[in-house]
Protein backbone atom coordinates (compact mmCIF):
# COMPACT_ATOMS: atom_id res chain seq x y z
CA UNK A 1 0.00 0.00 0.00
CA UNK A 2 2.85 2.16 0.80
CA UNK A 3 4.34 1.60 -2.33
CA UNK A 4 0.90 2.90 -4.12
CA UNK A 5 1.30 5.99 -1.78
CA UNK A 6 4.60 6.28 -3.24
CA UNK A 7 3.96 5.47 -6.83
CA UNK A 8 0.96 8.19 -6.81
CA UNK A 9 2.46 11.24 -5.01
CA UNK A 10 5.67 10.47 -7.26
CA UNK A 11 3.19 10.54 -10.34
CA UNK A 12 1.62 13.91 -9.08
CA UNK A 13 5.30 15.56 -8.76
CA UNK A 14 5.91 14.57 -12.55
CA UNK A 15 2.07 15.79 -13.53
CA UNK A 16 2.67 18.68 -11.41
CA UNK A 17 6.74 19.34 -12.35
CA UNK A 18 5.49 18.34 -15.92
CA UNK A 19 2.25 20.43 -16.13
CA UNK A 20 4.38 23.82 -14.96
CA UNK A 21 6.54 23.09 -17.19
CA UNK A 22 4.14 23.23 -19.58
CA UNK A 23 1.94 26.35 -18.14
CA UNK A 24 5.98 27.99 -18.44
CA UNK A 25 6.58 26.94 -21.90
CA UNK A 26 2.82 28.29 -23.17
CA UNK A 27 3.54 31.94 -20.64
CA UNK A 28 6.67 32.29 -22.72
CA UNK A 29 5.50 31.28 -26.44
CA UNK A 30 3.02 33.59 -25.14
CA UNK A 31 5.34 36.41 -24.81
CA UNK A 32 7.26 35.62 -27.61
CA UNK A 33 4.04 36.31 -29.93
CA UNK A 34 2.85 39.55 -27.77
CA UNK A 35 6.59 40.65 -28.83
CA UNK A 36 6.61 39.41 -32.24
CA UNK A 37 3.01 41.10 -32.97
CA UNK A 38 4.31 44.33 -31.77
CA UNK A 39 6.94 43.62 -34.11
CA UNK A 40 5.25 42.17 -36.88
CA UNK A 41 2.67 45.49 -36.82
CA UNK A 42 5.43 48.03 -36.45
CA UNK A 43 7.08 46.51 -39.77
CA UNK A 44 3.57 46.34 -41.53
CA UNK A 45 3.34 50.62 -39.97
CA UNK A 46 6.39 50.70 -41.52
CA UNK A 47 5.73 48.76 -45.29
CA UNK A 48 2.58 50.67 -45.02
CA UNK A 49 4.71 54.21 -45.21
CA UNK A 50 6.99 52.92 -47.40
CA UNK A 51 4.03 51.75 -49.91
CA UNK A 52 2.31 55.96 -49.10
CA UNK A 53 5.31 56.86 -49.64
CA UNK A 54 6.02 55.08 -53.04
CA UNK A 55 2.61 55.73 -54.17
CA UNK A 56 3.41 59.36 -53.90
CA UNK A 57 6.34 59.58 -55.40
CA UNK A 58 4.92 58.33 -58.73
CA UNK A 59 1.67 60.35 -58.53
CA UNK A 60 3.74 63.50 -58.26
CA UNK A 61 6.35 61.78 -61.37
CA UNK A 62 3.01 61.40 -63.54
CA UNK A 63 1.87 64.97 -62.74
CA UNK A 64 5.63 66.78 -63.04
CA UNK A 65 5.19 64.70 -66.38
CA UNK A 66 2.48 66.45 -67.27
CA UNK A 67 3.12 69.71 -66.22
CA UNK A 68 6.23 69.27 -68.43
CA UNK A 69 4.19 68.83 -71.37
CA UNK A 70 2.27 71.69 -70.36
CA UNK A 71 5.11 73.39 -70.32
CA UNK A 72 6.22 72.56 -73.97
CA UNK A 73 3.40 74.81 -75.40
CA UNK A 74 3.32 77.57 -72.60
CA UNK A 75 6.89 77.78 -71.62
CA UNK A 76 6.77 81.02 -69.32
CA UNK A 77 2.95 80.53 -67.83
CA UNK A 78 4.13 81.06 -64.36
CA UNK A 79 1.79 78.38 -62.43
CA UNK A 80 3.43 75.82 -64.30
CA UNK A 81 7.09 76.79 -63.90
CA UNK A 82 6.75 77.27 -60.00
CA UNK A 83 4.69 73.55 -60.19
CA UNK A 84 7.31 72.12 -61.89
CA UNK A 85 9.98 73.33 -59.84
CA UNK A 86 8.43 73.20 -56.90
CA UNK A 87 7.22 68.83 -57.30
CA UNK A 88 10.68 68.12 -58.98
CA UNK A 89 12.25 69.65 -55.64
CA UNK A 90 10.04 67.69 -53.36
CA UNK A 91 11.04 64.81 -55.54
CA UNK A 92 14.88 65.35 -54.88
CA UNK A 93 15.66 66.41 -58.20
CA UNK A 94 17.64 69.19 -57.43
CA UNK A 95 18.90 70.12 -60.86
CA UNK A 96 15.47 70.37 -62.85
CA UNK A 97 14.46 72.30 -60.08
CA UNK A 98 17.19 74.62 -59.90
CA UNK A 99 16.67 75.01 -63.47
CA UNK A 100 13.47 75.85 -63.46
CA UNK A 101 13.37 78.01 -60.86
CA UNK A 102 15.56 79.97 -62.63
CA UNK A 103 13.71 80.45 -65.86
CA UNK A 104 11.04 81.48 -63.39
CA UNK A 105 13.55 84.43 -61.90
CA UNK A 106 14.89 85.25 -65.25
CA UNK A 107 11.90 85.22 -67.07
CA UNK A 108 8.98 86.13 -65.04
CA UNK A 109 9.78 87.73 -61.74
CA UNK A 110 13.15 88.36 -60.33
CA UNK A 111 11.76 89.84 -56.84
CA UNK A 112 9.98 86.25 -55.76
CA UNK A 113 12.12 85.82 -52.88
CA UNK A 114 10.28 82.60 -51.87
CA UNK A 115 11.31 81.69 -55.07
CA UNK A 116 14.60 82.55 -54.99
CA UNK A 117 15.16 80.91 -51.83
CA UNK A 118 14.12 77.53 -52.80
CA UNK A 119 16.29 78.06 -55.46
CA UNK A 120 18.96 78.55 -53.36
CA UNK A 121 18.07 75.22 -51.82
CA UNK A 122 18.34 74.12 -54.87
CA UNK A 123 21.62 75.32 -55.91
CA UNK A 124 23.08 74.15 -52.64
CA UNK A 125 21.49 70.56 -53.03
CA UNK A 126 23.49 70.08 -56.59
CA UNK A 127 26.90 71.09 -54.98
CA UNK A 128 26.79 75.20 -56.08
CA UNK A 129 27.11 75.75 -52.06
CA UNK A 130 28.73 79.31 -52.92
CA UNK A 131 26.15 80.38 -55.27
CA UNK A 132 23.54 79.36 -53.42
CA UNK A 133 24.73 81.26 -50.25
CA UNK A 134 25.08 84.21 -52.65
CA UNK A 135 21.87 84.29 -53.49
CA UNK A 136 20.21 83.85 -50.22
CA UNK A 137 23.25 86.90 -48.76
CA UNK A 138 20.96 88.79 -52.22
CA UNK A 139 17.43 87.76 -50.68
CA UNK A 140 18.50 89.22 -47.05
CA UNK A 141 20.42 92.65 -47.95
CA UNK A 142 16.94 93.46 -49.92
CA UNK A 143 14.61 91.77 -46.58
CA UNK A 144 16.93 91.77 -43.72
CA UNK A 145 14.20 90.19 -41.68
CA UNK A 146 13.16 87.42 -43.60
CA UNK A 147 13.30 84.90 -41.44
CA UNK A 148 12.98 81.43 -43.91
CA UNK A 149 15.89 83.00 -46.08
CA UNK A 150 17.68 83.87 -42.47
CA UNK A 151 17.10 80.50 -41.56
CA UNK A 152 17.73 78.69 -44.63
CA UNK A 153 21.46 80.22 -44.76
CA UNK A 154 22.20 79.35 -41.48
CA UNK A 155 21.22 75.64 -42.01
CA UNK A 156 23.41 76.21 -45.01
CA UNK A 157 26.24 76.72 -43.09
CA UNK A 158 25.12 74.11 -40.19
CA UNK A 159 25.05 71.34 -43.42
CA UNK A 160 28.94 73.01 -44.42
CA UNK A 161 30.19 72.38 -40.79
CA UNK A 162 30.82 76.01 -40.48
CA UNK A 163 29.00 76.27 -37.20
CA UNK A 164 30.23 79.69 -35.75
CA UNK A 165 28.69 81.07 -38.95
CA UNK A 166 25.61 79.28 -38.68
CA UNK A 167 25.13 80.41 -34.48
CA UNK A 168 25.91 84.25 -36.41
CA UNK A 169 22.39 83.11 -38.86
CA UNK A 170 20.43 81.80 -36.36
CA UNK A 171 20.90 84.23 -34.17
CA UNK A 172 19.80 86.55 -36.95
CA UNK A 173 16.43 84.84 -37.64
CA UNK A 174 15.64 84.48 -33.90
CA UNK A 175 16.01 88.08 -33.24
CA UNK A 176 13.89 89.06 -36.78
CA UNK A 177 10.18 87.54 -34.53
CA UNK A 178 11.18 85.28 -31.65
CA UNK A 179 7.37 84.53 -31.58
CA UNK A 180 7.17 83.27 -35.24
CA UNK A 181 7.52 79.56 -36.01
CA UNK A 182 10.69 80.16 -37.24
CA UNK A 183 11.69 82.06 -35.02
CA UNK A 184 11.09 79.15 -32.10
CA UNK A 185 13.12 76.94 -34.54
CA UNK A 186 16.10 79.15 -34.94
CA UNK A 187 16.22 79.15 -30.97
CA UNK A 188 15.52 75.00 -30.57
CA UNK A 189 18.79 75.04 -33.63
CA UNK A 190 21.10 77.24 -31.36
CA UNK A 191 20.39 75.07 -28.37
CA UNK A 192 21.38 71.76 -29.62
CA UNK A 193 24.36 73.85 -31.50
CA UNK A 194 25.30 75.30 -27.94
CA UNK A 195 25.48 71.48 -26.92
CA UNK A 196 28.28 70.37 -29.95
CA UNK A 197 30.58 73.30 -29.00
């Protein structure tokens, strides 16, 4: 009888022993999968940008397309220049912007400055770092306040590792409205440059 005793409390140890091990192996497959579907859902977040993304990059190809065959016929109608310059720049090509932009100065109206400073962008985007800089020093002896070619310049010189230069910009476009948007940036810009030197 003794030996029944024994047999069964040894068999609930093992069912016991056994069954944890179990209930430990399904808590942590369980935890695995909680992990791996936070996973899994931040890579679908992150196909799912990548596909927005994509998709608008070849709806704004198709319509620069167009525009440019817009443009063939009506080369100087100004809506269509500033388009096209403006999509191929949000499309990262620097040089047909650039381009364009500048039959829009040359041939329709030399005082845009908004213009002029994204051609400056531009420029400074295709390697004319220089020119570019010359063109945004042009944009602020004629608006000494305006702040987005201010700040521009100063990133400019942030991008060129010429940092006491850029501190000068900011400084500059902080000072023009500290309350202004840009403004708030130029000061959040000299912060984290006061941290690198």
């Amino acid at each position: 009888m003794r030996a029944s005793i024994a047999w069964g409390l040894a068999a609930s140890i093992i069912f016991v022993v056994g069954g944890g091990s179990w209930a430990l192996s399904r808590m942590a497959i369980s935890e695995n999968i909680d992990a791996g579907r936070e996973k899994a859902l931040a890579r679908a977040a992150e196909r799912q940008e990548g596909d927005e993304a994509s998709a608008r990059q070849q709806k704004l190809t198709s319509l620069l397309k167009t525009i440019e065959d817009s443009l063939g016929t009506r080369p100087l109608d100004s809506m269509l220049v500033i388009s096209a310059a403006n999509i191929a720049y949000d499309l990262g090509q620097f040089v047909k912007a650039s381009r364009l932009y500048r039959r829009f100065l040359d041939s329709i109206d030399a005082s845009a400055s908004t213009v002029r400073i994204d051609y400056a962008y531009a420029l400074f985007q295709t390697g004319q770092q220089e020119q570019a800089i010359s063109e945004l020093e042009g944009v602020i002896r004629k608006e000494p306040k305006n702040q987005s070619a201010l700040f521009n310049i100063a990133v400019m010189y942030t991008q060129l590792q010429r940092l006491e230069d850029a501190v000068t910009w900011f400084k500059r476009c902080q000072q023009a409205d500290p309350q202004s948007p840009i403004g708030q940036r130029a000061a959040l810009a000299l912060e984290q440059l006061s941290k690198t030197t």
